[in-house]
C-alpha atoms as a PDB file:
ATOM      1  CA  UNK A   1     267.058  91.265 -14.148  1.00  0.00           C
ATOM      2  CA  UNK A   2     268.476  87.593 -13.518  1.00  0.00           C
ATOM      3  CA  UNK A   3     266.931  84.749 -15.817  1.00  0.00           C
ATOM      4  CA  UNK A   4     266.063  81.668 -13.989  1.00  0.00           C
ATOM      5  CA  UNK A   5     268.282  79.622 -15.968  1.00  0.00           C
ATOM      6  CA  UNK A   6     271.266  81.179 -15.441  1.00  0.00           C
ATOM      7  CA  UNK A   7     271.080  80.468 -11.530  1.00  0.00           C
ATOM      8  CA  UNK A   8     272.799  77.438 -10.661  1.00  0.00           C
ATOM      9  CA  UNK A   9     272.542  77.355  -6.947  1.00  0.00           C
ATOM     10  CA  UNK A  10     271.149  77.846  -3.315  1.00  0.00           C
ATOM     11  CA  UNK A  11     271.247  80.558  -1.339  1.00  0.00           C
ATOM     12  CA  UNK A  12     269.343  81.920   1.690  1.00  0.00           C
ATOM     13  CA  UNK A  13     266.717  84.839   1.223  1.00  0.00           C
ATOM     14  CA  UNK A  14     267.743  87.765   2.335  1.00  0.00           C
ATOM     15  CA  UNK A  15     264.946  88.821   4.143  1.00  0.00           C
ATOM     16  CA  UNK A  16     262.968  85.444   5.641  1.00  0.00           C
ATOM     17  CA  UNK A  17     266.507  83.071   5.372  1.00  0.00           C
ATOM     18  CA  UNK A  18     264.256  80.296   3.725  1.00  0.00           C
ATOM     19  CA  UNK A  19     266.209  78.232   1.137  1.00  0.00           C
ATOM     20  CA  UNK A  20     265.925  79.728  -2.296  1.00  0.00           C
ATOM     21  CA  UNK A  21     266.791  76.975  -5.488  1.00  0.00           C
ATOM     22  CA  UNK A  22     268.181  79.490  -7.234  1.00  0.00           C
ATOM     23  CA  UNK A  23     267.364  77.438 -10.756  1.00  0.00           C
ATOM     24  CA  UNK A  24     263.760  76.030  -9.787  1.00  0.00           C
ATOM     25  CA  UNK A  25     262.259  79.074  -7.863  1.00  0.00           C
ATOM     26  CA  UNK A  26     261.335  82.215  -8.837  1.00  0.00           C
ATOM     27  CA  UNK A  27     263.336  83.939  -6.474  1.00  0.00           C
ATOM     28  CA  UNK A  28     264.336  87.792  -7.222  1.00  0.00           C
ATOM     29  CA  UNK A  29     267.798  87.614  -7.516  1.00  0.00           C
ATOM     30  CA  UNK A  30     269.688  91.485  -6.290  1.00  0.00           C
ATOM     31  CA  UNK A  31     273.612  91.899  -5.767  1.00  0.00           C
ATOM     32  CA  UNK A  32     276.669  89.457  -6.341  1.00  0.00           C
ATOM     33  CA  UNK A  33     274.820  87.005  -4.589  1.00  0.00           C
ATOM     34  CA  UNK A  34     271.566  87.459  -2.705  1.00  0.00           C
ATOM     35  CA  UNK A  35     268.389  86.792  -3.130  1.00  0.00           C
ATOM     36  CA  UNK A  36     264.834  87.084  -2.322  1.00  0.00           C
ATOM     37  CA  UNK A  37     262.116  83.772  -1.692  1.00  0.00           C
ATOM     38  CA  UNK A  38     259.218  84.560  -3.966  1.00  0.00           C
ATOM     39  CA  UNK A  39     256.656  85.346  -1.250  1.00  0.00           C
ATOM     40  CA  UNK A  40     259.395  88.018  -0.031  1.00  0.00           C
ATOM     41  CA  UNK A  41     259.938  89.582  -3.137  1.00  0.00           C
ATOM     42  CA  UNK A  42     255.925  89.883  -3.736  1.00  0.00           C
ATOM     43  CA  UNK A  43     255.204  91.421  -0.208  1.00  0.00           C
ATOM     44  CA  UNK A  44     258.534  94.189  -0.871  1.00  0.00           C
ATOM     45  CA  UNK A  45     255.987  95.224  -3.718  1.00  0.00           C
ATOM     46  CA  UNK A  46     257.808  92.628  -6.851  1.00  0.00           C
ATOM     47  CA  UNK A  47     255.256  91.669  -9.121  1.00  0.00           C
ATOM     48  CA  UNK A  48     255.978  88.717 -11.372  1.00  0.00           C
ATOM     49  CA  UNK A  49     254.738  87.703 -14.248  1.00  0.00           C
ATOM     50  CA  UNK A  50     254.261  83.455 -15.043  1.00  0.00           C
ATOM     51  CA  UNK A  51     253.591  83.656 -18.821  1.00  0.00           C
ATOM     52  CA  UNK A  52     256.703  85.830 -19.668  1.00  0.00           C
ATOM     53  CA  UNK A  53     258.425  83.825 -16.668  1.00  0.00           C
ATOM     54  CA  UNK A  54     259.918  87.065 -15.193  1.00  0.00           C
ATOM     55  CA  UNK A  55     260.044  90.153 -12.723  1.00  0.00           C
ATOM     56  CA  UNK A  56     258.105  92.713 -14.640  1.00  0.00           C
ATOM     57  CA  UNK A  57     258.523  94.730 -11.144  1.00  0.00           C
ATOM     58  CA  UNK A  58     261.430  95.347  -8.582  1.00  0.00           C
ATOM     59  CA  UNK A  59     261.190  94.143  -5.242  1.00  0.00           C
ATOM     60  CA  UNK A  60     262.312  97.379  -2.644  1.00  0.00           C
ATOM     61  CA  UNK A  61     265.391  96.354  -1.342  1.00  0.00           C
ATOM     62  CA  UNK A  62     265.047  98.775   1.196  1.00  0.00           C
ATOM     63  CA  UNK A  63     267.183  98.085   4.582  1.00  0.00           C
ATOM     64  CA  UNK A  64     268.735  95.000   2.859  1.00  0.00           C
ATOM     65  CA  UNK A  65     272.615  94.712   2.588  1.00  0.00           C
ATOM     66  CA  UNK A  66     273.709  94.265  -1.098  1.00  0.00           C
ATOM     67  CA  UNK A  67     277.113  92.870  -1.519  1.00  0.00           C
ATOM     68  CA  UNK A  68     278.257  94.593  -4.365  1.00  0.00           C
ATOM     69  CA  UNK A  69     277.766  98.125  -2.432  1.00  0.00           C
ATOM     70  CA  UNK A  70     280.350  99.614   0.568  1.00  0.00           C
ATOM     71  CA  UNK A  71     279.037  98.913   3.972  1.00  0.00           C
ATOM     72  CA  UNK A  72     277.477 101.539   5.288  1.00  0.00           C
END
């Protein structure tokens, strides 16, 4: 999984389109370059956890396109 720190941009979330600060949010990062918002990521079932500052849970990605896969 992607450490905060090492994101360095924005992007859009995949799912809701809101703008994700890809170094101060705890988006769920997935692909070359997408990205879920935090309250997306917790309703696909992602369960973070604050003290270790990480996903200790996967999102589903389910029905989402992920750039580093053929298109389907």
């Amino acid at each position: 999984m992607t450490h905060r720190e090492e994101w360095d941009e924005q992007a859009n979330c995949a799912e809701c389109g809101a703008l994700v600060s890809r170094a101060a949010e705890r988006g769920f990062a997935f692909g070359e370059a997408e990205v879920l918002c935090f309250a997306c990521a917790s309703l696909r079932g992602g369960q973070y956890d604050a003290e270790e500052d990480r996903w200790t849970r996967a999102p589903s990605l389910t029905g989402l396109p992920v750039s580093d896969e053929p298109a389907r």
